[in-house]
C-alpha atoms as a PDB file:
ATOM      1  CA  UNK A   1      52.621 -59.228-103.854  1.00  0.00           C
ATOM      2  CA  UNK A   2      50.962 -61.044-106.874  1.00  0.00           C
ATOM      3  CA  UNK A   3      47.483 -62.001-106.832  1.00  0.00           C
ATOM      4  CA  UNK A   4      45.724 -64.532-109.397  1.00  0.00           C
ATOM      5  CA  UNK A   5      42.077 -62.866-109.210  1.00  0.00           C
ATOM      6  CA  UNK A   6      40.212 -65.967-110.448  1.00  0.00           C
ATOM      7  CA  UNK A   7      41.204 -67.664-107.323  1.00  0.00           C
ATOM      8  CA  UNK A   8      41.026 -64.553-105.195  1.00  0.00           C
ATOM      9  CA  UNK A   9      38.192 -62.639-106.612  1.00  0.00           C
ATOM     10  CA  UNK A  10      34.540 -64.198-105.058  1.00  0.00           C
ATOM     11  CA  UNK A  11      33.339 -64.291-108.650  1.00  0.00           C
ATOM     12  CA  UNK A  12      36.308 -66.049-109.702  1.00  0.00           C
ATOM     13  CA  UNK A  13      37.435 -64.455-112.563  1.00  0.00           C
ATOM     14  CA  UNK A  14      40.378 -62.063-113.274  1.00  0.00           C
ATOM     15  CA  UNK A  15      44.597 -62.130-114.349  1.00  0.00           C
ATOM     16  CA  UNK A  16      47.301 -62.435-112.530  1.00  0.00           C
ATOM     17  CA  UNK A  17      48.346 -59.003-111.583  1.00  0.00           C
ATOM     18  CA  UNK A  18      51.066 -57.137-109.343  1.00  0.00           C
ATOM     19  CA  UNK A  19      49.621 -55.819-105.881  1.00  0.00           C
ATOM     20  CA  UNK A  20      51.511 -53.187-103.977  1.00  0.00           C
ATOM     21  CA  UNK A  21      50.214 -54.123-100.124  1.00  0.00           C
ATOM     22  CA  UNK A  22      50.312 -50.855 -98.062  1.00  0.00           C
ATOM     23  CA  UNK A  23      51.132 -51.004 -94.638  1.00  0.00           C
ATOM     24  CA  UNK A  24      51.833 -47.373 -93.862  1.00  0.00           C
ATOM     25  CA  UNK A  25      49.335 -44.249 -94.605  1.00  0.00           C
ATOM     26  CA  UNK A  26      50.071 -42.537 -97.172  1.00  0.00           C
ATOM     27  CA  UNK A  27      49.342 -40.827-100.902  1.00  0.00           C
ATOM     28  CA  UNK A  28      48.463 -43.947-102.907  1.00  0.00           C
ATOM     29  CA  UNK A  29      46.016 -41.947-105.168  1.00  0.00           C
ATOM     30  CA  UNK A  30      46.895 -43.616-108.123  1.00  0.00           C
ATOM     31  CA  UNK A  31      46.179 -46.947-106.749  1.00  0.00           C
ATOM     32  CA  UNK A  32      42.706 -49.033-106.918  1.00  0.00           C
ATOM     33  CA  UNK A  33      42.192 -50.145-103.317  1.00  0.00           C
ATOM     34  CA  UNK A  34      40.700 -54.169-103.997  1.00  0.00           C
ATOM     35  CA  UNK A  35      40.107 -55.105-100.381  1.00  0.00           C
ATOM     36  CA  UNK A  36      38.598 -58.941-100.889  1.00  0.00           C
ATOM     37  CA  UNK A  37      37.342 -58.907-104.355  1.00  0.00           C
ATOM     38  CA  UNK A  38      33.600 -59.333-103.185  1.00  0.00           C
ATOM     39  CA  UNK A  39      32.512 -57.303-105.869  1.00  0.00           C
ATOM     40  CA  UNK A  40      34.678 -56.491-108.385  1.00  0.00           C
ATOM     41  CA  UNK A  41      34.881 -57.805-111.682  1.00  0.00           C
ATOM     42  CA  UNK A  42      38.390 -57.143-112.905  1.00  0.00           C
ATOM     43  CA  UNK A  43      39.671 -58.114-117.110  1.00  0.00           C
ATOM     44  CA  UNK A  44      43.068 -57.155-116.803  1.00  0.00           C
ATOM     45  CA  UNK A  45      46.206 -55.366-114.911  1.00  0.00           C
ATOM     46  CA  UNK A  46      45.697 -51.890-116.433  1.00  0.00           C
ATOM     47  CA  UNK A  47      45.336 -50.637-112.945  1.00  0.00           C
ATOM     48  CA  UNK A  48      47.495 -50.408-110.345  1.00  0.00           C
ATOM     49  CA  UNK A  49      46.145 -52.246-107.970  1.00  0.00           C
ATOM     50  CA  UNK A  50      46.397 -51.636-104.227  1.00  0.00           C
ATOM     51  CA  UNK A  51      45.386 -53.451-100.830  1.00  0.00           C
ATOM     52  CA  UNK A  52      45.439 -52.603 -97.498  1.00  0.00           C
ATOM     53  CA  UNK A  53      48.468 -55.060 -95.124  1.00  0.00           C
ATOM     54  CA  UNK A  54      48.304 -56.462 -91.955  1.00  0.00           C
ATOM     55  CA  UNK A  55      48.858 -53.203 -89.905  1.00  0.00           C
ATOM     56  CA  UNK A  56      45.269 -51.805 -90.680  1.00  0.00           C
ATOM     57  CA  UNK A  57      44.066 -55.622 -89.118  1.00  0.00           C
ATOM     58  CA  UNK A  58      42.924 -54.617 -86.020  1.00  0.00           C
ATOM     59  CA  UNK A  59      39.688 -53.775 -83.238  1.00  0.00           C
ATOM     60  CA  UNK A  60      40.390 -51.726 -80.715  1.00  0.00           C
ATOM     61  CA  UNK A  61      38.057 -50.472 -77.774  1.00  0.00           C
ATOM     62  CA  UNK A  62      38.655 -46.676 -77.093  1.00  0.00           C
ATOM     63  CA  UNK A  63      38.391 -44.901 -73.867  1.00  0.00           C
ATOM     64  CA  UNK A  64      36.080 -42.741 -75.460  1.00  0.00           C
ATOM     65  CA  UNK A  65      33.494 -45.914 -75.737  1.00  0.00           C
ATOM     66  CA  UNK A  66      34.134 -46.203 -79.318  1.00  0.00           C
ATOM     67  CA  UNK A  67      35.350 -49.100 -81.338  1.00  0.00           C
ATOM     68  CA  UNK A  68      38.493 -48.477 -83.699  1.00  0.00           C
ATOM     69  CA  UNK A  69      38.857 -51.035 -86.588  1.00  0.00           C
ATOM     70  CA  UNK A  70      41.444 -51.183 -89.428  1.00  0.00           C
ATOM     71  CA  UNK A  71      39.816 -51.428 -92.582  1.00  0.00           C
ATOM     72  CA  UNK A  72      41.723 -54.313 -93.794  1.00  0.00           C
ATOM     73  CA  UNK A  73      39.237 -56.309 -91.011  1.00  0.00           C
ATOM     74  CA  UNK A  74      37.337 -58.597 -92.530  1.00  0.00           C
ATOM     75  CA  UNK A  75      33.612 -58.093 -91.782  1.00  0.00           C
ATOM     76  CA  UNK A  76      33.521 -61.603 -90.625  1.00  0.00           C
ATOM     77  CA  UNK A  77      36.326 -60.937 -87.708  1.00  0.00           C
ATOM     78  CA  UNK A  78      34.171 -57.564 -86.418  1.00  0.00           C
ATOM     79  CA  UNK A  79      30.984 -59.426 -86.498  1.00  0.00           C
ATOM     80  CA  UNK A  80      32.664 -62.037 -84.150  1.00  0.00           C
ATOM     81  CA  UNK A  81      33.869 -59.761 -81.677  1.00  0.00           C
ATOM     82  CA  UNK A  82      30.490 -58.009 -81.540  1.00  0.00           C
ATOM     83  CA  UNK A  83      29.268 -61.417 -81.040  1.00  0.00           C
ATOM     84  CA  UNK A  84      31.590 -62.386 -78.544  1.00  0.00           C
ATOM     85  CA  UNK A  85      31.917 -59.044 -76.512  1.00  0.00           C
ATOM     86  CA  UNK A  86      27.768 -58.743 -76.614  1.00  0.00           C
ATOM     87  CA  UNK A  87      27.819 -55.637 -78.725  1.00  0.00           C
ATOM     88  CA  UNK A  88      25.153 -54.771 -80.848  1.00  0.00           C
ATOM     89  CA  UNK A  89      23.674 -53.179 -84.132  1.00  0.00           C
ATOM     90  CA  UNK A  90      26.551 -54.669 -86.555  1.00  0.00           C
ATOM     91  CA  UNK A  91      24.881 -57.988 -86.187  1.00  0.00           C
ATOM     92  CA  UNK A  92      24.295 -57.980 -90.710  1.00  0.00           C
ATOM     93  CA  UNK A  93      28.139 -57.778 -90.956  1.00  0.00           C
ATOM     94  CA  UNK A  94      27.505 -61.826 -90.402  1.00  0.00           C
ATOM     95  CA  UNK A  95      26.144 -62.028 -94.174  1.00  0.00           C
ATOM     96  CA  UNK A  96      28.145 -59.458 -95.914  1.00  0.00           C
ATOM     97  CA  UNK A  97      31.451 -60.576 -96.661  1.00  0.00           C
ATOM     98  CA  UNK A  98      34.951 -58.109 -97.725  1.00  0.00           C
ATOM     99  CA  UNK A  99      36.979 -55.886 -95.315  1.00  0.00           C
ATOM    100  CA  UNK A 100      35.516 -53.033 -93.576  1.00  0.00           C
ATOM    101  CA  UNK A 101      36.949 -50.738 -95.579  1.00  0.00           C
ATOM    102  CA  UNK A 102      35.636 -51.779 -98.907  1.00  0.00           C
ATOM    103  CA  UNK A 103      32.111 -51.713 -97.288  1.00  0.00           C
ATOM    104  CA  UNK A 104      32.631 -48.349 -96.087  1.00  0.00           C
ATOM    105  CA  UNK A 105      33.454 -47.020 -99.172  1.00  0.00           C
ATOM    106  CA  UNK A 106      29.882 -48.508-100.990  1.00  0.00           C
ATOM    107  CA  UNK A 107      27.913 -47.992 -98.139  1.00  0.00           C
ATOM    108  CA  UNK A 108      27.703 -51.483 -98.038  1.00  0.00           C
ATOM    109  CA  UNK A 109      24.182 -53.230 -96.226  1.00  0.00           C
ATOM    110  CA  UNK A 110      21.009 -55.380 -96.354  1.00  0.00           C
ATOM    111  CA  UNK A 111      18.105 -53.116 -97.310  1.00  0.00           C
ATOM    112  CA  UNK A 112      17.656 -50.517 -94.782  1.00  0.00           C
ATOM    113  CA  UNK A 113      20.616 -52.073 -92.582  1.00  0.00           C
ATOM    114  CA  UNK A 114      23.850 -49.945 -94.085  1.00  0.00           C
ATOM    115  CA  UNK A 115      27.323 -49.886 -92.387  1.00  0.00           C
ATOM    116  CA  UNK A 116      27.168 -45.865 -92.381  1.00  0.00           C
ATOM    117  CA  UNK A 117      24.559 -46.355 -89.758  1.00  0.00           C
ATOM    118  CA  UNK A 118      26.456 -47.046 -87.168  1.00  0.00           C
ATOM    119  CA  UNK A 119      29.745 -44.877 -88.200  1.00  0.00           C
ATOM    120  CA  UNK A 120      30.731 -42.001 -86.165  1.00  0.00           C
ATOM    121  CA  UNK A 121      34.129 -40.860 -88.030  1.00  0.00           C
ATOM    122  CA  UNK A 122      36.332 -42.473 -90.439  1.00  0.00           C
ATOM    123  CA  UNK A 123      40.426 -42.146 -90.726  1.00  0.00           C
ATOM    124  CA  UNK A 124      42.215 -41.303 -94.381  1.00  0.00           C
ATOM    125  CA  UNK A 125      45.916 -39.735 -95.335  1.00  0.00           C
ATOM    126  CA  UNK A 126      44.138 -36.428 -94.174  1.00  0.00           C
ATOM    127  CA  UNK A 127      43.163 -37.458 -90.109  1.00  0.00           C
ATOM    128  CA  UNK A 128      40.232 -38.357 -89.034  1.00  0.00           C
ATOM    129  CA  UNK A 129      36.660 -37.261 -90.913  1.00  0.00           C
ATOM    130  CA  UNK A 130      33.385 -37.030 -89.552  1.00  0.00           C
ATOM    131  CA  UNK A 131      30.073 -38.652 -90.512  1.00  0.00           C
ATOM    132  CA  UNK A 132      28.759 -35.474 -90.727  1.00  0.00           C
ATOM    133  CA  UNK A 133      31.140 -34.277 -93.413  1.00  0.00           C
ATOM    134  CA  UNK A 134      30.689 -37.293 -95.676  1.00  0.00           C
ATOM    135  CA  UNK A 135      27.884 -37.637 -98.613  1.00  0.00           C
ATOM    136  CA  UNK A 136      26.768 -41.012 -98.291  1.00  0.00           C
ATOM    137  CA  UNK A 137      23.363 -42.900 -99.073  1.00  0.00           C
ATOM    138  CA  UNK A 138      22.297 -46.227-101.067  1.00  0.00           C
ATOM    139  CA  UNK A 139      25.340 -47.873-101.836  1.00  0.00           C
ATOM    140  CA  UNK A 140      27.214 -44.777-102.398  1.00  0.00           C
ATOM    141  CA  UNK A 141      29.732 -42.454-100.913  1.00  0.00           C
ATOM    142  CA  UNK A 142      31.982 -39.592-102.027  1.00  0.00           C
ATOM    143  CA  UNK A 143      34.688 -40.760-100.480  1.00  0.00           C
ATOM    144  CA  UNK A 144      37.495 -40.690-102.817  1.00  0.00           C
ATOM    145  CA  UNK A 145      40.562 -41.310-100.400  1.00  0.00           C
ATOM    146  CA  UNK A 146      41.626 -44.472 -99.078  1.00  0.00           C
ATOM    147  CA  UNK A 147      39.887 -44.761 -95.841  1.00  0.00           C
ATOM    148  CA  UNK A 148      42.081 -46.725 -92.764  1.00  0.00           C
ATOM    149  CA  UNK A 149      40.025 -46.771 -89.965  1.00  0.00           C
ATOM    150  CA  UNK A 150      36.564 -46.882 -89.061  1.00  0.00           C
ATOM    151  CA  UNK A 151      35.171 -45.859 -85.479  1.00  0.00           C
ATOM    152  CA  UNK A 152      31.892 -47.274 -84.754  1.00  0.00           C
ATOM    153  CA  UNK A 153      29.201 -46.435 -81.938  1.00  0.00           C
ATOM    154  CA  UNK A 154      29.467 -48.843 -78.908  1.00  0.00           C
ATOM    155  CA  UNK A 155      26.187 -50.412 -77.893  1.00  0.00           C
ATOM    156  CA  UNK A 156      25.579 -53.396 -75.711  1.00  0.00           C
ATOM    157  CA  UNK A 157      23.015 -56.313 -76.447  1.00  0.00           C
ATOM    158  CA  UNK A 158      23.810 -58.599 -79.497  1.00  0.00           C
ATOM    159  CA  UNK A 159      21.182 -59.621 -81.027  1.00  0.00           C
ATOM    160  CA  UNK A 160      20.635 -62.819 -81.952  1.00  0.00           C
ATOM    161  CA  UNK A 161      16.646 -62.680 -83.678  1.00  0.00           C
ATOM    162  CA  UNK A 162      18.835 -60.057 -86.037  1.00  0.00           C
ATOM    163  CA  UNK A 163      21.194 -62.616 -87.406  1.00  0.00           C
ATOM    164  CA  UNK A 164      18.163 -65.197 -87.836  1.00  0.00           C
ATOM    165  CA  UNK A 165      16.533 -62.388 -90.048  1.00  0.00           C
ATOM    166  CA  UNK A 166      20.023 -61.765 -92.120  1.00  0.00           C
ATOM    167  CA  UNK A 167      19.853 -65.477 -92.210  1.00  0.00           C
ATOM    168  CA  UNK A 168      16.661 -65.976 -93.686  1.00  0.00           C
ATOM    169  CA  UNK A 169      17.313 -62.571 -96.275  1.00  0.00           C
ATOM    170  CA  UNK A 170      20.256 -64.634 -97.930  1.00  0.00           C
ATOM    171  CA  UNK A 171      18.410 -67.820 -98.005  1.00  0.00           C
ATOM    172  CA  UNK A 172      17.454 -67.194-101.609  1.00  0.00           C
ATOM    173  CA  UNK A 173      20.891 -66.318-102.958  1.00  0.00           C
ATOM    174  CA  UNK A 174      22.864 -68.535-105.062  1.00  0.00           C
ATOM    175  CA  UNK A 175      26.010 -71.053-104.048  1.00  0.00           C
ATOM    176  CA  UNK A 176      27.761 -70.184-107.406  1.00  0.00           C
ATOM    177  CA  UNK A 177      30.719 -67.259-107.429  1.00  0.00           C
ATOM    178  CA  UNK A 178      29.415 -64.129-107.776  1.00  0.00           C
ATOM    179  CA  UNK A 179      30.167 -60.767-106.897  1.00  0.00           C
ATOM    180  CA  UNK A 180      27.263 -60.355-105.049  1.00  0.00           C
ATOM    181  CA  UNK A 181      24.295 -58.129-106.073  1.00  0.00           C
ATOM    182  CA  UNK A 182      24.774 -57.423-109.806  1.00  0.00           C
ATOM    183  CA  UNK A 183      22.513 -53.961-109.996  1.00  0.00           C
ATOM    184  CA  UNK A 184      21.535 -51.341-107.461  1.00  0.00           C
ATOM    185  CA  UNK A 185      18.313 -51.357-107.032  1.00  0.00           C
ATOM    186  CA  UNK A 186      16.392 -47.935-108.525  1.00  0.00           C
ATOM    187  CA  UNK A 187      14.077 -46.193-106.770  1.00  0.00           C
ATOM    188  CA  UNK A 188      10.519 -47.850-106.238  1.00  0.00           C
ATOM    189  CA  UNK A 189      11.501 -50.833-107.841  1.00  0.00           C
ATOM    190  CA  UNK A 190      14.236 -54.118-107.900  1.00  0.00           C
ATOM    191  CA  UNK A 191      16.902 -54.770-110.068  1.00  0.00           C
ATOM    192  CA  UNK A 192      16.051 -59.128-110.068  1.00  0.00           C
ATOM    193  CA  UNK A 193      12.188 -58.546-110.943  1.00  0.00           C
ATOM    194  CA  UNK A 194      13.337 -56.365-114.097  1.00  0.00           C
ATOM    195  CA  UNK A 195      16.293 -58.498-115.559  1.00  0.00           C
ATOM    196  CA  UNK A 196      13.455 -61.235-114.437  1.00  0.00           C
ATOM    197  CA  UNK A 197      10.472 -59.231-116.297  1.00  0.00           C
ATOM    198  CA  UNK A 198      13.019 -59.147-119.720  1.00  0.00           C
ATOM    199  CA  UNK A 199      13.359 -63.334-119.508  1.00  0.00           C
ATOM    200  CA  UNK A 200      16.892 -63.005-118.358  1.00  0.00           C
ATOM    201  CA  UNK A 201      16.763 -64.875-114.971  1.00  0.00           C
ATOM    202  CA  UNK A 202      18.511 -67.919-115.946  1.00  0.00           C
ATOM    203  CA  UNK A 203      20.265 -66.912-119.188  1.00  0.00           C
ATOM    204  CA  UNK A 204      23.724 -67.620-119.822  1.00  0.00           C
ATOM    205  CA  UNK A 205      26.542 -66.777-122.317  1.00  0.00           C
ATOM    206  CA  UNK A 206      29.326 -68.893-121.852  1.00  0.00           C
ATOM    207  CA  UNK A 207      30.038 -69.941-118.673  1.00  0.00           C
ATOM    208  CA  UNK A 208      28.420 -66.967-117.057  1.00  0.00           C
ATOM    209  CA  UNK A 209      25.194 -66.262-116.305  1.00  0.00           C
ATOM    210  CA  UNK A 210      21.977 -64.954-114.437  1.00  0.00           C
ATOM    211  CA  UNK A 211      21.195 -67.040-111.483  1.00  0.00           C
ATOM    212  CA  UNK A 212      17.732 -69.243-112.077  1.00  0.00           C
ATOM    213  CA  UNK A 213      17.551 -68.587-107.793  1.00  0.00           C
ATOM    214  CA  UNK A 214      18.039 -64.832-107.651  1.00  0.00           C
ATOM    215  CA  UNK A 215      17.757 -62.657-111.247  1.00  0.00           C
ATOM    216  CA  UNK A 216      20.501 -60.065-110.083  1.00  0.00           C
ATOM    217  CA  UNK A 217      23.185 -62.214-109.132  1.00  0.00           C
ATOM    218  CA  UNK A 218      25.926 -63.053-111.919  1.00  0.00           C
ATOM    219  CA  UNK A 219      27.495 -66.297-111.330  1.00  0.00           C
ATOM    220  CA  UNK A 220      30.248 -68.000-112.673  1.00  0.00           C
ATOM    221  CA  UNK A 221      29.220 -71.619-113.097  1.00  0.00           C
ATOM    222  CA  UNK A 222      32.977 -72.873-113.972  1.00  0.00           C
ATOM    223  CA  UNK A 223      34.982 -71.284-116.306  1.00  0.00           C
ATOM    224  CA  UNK A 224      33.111 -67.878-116.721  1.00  0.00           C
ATOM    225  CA  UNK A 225      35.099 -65.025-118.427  1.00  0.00           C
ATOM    226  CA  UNK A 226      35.131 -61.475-117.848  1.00  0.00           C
ATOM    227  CA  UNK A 227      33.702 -60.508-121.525  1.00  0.00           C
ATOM    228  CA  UNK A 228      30.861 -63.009-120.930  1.00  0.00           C
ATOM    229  CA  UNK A 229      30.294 -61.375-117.751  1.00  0.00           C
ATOM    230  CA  UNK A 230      30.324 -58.063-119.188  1.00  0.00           C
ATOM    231  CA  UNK A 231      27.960 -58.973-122.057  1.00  0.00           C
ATOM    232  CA  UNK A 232      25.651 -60.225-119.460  1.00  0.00           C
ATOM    233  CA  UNK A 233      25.576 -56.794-117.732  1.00  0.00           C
ATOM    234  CA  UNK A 234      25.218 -54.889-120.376  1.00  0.00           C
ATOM    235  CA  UNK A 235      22.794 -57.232-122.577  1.00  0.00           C
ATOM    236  CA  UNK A 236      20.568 -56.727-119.388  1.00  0.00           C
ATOM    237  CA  UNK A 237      21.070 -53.015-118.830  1.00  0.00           C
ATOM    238  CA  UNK A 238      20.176 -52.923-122.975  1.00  0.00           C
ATOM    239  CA  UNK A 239      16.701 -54.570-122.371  1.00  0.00           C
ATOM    240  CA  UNK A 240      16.032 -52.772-119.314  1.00  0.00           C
ATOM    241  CA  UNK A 241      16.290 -49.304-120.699  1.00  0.00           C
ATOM    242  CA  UNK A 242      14.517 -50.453-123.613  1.00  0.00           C
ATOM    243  CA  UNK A 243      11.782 -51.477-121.984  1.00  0.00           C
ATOM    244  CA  UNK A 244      11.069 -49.701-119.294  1.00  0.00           C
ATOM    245  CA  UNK A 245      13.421 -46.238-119.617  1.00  0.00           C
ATOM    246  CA  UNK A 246      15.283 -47.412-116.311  1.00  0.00           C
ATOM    247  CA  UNK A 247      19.314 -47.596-116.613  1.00  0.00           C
ATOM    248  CA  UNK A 248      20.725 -49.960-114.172  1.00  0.00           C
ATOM    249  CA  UNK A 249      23.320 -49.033-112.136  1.00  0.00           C
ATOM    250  CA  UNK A 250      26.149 -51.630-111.444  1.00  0.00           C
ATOM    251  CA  UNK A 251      26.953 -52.289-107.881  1.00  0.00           C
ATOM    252  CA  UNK A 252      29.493 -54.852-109.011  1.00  0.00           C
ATOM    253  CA  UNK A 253      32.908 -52.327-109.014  1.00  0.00           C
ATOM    254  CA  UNK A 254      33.966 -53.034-113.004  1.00  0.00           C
ATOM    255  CA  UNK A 255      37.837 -52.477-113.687  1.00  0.00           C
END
């Protein structure tokens, strides 16, 4: 399949590029695994690029009392069934957009809500893996392989006060295309109050620039390129380190 990443891509940037869609697991190591684009900033087809197909698409209750879901899911369609089937603890999967497995894979959350809380075993080329046996913590995991499936804990009572929270946590985010979060945040500190704290909230090269709402969001306020983007990131990381000794650590995936 061919995929033009600055309409597919939520930052809206990117080529044109070849996408082999897998539909069968398999040994795709030399593949990049895309999912949505949430947060990847991508300059050109280098890599071969891979996404999961319509036959990882799916929930499935277990007779176990776990829930099995295809990580080419978007978050959106696993947050509605949790919704609709009164199911609870995945209620943040309502403001953090991709495909389950892309979130697995970054340990994807809103502050101390991650996806890895609620995981019990996850499915790659090699069977099925257990929480247990996976390094994992802020936005990270060592998972190398392309993961399939995800099996979650099942727990009753959705919780609507939860969403409201999530609501009211992405209130001050931006309506521009970004990729999301720029930086990780580093220990005892945020990423927005020091690209803030170096007067970049606000600045722009190009096209691109750092959002005047929220410091660590890039956004693309029209026709933003991927070296402007990149400048950004690392004029920011520069003045950071300078300043304070701290190197920012992208969470935006950078191909």
């Amino acid at each position: 399949m061919t995929i033009d990443f600055a309409k597919y891509s939520s930052i809206g940037i990117g080529p044109i590029c070849d996408v082999l869609e897998i539909d069968a697991i398999g040994d795709y190591s030399d593949y990049y695994i895309i999912g949505r684009a949430n947060n990847l900033l991508i300059g050109n087809c280098d890599t071969k690029l891979a996404v999961l197909g319509k036959a990882f698409d799916y929930i499935q209750l277990g007779d176990d009392g776990l829930i099995y879901v295809g990580c080419a899911t978007k978050s959106s369609k696993l947050f509605n069934y949790t919704k609709k089937h009164n199911l609870a603890n995945l209620e943040f999967l309502s403001h953090l957009p991709g495909t389950i497995g892309g979130l697995i894979k970054m340990n994807a959350g809103l502050k101390e809500w991650e996806i890895f809380n609620h995981i019990v075993k996850i499915k790659t080329k090699d069977g099925y893996i257990s929480k247990d046996d996976i390094k994992y913590g802020y936005r990270t995991t060592n998972i190398k392989d392309i993961v399939y499936e995800a099996v979650f804990s099942l727990n009753s009572g959705f919780d609507r006060q939860k969403v409201e929270i999530f609501t009211k946590m992405r209130s001050n985010q931006p309506k521009e295309k970004s990729a999301g979060s720029c930086f990780k945040n580093p220990v005892g500190d945020y990423a927005g109050r020091l690209i803030e704290s170096v007067g970049l909230k606000g600045y722009k090269i190009g096209d691109m620039g750092f959002s005047q709402i929220h410091a660590n969001f890039l956004v693309n306020y029209g026709n933003g390129t991927y070296e402007d983007a990149l400048s950004l990131i690392e004029l920011a990381q520069s003045k950071i380190l300078k300043q304070y000794g701290i190197k920012l650590e992208p969470e935006v995936i950078i191909l």
